[in-house]
Each structure stands twice: as C-alpha cells, then as structure tokens.
N, C-alpha and C. Protein backbone atom coordinates (compact mmCIF):
# COMPACT_ATOMS: atom_id res chain seq x y z
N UNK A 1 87.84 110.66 107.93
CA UNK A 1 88.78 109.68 107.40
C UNK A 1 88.11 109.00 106.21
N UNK A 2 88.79 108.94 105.23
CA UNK A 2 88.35 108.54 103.63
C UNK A 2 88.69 106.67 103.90
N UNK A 3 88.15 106.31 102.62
CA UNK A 3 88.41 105.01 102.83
C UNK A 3 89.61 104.51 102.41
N UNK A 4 90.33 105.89 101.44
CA UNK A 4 91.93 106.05 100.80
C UNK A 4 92.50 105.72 101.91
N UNK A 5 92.67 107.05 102.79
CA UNK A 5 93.36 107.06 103.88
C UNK A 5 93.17 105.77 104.92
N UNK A 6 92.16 105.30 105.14
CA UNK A 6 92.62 104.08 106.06
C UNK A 6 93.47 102.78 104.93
N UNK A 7 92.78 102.52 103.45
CA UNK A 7 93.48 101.70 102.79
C UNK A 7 95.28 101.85 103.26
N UNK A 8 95.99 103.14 103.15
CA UNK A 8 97.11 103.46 103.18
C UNK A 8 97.65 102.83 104.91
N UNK A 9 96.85 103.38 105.82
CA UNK A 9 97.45 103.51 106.58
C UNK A 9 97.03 102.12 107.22
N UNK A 10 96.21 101.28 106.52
CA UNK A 10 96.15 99.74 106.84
C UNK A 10 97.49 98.75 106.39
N UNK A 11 97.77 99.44 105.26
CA UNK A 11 98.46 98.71 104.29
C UNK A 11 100.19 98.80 105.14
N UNK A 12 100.22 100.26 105.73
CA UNK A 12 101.63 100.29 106.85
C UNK A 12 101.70 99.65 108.17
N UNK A 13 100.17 99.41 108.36
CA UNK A 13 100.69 98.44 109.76
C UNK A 13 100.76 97.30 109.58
N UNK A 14 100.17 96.49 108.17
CA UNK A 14 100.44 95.29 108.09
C UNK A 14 102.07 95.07 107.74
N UNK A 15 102.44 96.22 106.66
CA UNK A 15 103.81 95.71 106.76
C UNK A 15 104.92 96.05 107.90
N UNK A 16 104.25 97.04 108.78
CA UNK A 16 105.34 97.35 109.76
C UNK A 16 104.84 95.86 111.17
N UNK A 17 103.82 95.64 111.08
CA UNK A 17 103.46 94.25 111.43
C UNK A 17 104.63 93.22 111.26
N UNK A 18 104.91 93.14 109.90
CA UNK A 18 105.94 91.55 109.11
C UNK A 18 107.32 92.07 109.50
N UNK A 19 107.97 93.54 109.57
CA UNK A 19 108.72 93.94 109.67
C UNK A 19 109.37 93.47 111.25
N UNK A 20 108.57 93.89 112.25
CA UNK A 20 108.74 93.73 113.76
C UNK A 20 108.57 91.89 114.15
N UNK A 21 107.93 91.25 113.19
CA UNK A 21 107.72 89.84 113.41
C UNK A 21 109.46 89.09 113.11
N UNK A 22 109.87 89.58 111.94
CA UNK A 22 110.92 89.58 111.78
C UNK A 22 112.09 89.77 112.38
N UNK A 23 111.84 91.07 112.80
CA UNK A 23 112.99 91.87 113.64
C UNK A 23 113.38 92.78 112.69
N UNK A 24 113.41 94.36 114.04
CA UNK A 24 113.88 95.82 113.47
C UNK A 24 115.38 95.05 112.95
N UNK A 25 116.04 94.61 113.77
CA UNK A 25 117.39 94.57 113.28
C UNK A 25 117.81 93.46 112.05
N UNK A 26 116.82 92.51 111.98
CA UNK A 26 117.04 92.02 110.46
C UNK A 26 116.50 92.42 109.57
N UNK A 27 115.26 93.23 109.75
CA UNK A 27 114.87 93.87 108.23
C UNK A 27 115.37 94.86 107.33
N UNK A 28 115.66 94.79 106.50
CA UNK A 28 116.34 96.00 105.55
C UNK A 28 116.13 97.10 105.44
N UNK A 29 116.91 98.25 105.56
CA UNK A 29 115.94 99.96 105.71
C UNK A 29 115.24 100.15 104.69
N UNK A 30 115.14 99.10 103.60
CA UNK A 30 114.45 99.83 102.11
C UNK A 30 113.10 99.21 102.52
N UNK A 31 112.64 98.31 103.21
CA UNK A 31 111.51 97.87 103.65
C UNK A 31 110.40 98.87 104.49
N UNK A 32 111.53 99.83 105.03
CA UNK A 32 110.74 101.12 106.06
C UNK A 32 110.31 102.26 105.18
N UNK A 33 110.75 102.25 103.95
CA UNK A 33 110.58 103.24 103.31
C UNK A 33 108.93 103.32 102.54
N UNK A 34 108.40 101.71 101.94
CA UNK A 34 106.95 102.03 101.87
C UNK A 34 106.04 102.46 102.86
N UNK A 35 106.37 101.59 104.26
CA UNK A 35 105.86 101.88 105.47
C UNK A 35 105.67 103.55 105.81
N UNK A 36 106.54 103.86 105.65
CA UNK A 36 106.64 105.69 106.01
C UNK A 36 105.93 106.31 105.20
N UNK A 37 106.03 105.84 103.70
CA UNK A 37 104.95 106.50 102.85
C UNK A 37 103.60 106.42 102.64
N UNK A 38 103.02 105.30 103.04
CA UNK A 38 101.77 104.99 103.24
C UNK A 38 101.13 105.24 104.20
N UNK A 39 101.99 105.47 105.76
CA UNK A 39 101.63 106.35 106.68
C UNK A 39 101.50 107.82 106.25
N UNK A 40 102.31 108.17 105.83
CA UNK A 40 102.52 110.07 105.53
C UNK A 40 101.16 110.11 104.48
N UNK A 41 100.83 108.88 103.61
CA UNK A 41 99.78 109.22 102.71
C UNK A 41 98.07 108.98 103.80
N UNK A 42 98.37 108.01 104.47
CA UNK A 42 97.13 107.93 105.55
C UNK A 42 96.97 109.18 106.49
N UNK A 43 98.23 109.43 107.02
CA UNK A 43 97.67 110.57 107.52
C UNK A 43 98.11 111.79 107.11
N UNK A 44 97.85 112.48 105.99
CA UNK A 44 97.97 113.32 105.68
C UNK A 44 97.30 113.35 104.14
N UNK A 45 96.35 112.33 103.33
CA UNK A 45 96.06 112.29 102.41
C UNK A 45 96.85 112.62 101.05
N UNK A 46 97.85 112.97 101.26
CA UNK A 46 98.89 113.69 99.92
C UNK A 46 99.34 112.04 99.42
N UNK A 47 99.10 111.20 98.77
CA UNK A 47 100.40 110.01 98.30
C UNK A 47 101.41 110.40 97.20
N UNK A 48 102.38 110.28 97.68
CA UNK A 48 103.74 110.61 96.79
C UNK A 48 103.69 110.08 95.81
N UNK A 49 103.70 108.45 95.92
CA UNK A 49 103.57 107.84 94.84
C UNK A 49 103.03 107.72 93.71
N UNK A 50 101.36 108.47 93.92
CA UNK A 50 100.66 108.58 93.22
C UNK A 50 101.30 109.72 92.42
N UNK A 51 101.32 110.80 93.06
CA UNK A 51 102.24 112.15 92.53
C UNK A 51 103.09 111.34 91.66
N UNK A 52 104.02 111.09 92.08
CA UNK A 52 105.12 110.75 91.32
C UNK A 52 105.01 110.23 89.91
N UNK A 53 103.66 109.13 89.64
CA UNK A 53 103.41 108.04 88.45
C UNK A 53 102.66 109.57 87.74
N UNK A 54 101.83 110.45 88.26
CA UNK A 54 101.23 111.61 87.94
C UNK A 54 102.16 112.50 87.06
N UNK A 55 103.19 112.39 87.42
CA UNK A 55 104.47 113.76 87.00
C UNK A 55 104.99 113.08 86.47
N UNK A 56 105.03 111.58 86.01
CA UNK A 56 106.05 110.91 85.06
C UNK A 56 105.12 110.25 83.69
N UNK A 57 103.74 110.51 83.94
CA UNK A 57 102.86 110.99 82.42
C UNK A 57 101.98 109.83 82.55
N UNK A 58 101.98 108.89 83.74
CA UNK A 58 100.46 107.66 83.54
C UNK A 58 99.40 108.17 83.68
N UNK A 59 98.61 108.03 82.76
CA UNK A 59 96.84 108.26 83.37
C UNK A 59 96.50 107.61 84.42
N UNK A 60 95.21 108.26 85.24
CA UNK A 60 94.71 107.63 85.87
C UNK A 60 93.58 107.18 85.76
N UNK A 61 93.48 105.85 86.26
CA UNK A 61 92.08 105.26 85.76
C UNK A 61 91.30 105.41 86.98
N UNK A 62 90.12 104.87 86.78
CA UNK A 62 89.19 104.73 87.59
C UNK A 62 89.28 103.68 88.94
N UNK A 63 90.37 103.12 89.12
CA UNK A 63 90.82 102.41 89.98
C UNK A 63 89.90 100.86 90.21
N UNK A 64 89.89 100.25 91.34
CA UNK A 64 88.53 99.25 91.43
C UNK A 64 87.55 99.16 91.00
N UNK A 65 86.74 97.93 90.55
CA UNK A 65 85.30 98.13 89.69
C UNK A 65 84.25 98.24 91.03
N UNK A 66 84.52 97.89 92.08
CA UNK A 66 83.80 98.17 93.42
C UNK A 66 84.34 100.05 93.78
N UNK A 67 85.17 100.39 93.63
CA UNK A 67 84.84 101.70 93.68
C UNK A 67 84.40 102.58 92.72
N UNK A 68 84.21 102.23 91.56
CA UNK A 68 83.51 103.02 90.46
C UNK A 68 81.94 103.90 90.91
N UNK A 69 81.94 104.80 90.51
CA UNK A 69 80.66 105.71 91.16
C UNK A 69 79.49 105.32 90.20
N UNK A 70 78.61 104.64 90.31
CA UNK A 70 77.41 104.77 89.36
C UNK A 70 76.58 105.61 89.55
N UNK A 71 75.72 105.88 88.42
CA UNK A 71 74.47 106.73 88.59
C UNK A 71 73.10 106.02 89.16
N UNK A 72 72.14 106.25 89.91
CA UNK A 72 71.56 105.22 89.71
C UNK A 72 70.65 105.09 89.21
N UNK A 73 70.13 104.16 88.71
CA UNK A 73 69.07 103.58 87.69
C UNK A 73 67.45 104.17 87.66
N UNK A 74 67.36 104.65 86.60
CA UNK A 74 65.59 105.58 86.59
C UNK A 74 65.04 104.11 85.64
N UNK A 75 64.11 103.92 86.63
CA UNK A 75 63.17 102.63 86.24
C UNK A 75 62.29 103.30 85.39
C-alpha cells in the first residue's frame, strides 16, 4: 500500500464519515460520487481524476514540497 493509495482511501472515509453523520437520506447522490472515486482510486491505484485532468492537456507537477524526491547531499 503506497502512501497515494491510503491518501485516497483516507480522504473517502472522512467524507463518507460527514455523509452518514448527516444522514444517507439527506445527503445528495452527487456527494457519493467523490467517495466512490477515491475508494476505486485507493483500492485499485488507477485515479480517474487524475486521468481525466491528464487527457484534457494539464501538466503534472511535482505535487507537495514534502513529497519531492531529493538527491542526497555529497559533503
């Protein structure tokens, strides 16, 4: 398990968390729809979303300055 994949699949239980605090029956179905995708991207590593911004022409950057890979330093 990558640290992607738990980010994703952290990020769906907090909102399926707010969702159920709420109530299944008052929350809106468009609210289940990140939830499902951030699961399908946790467990299964593929993110759509990412795809998607990928196939519609954004670069990708290097994301977080805490995840940036350094080399390390020759004293």
């Amino acid at each position: 398990m990558t640290a992607n994949r738990m980010l994703y699949l952290s990020f769906a239980a907090v909102m399926l968390a707010g969702v159920w605090l709420t109530g299944f029956d008052r929350a809106h179905w468009l609210l289940f729809v990140p939830i499902a995708l951030a699961a399908f991207a946790g467990l299964t590593g593929f993110c759509v979303n990412l795809w998607l911004w990928r196939k519609l022409g954004f670069p990708e950057e290097g994301g977080c300055l805490g995840a940036t890979k350094t080399e390390p330093r020759s004293e």
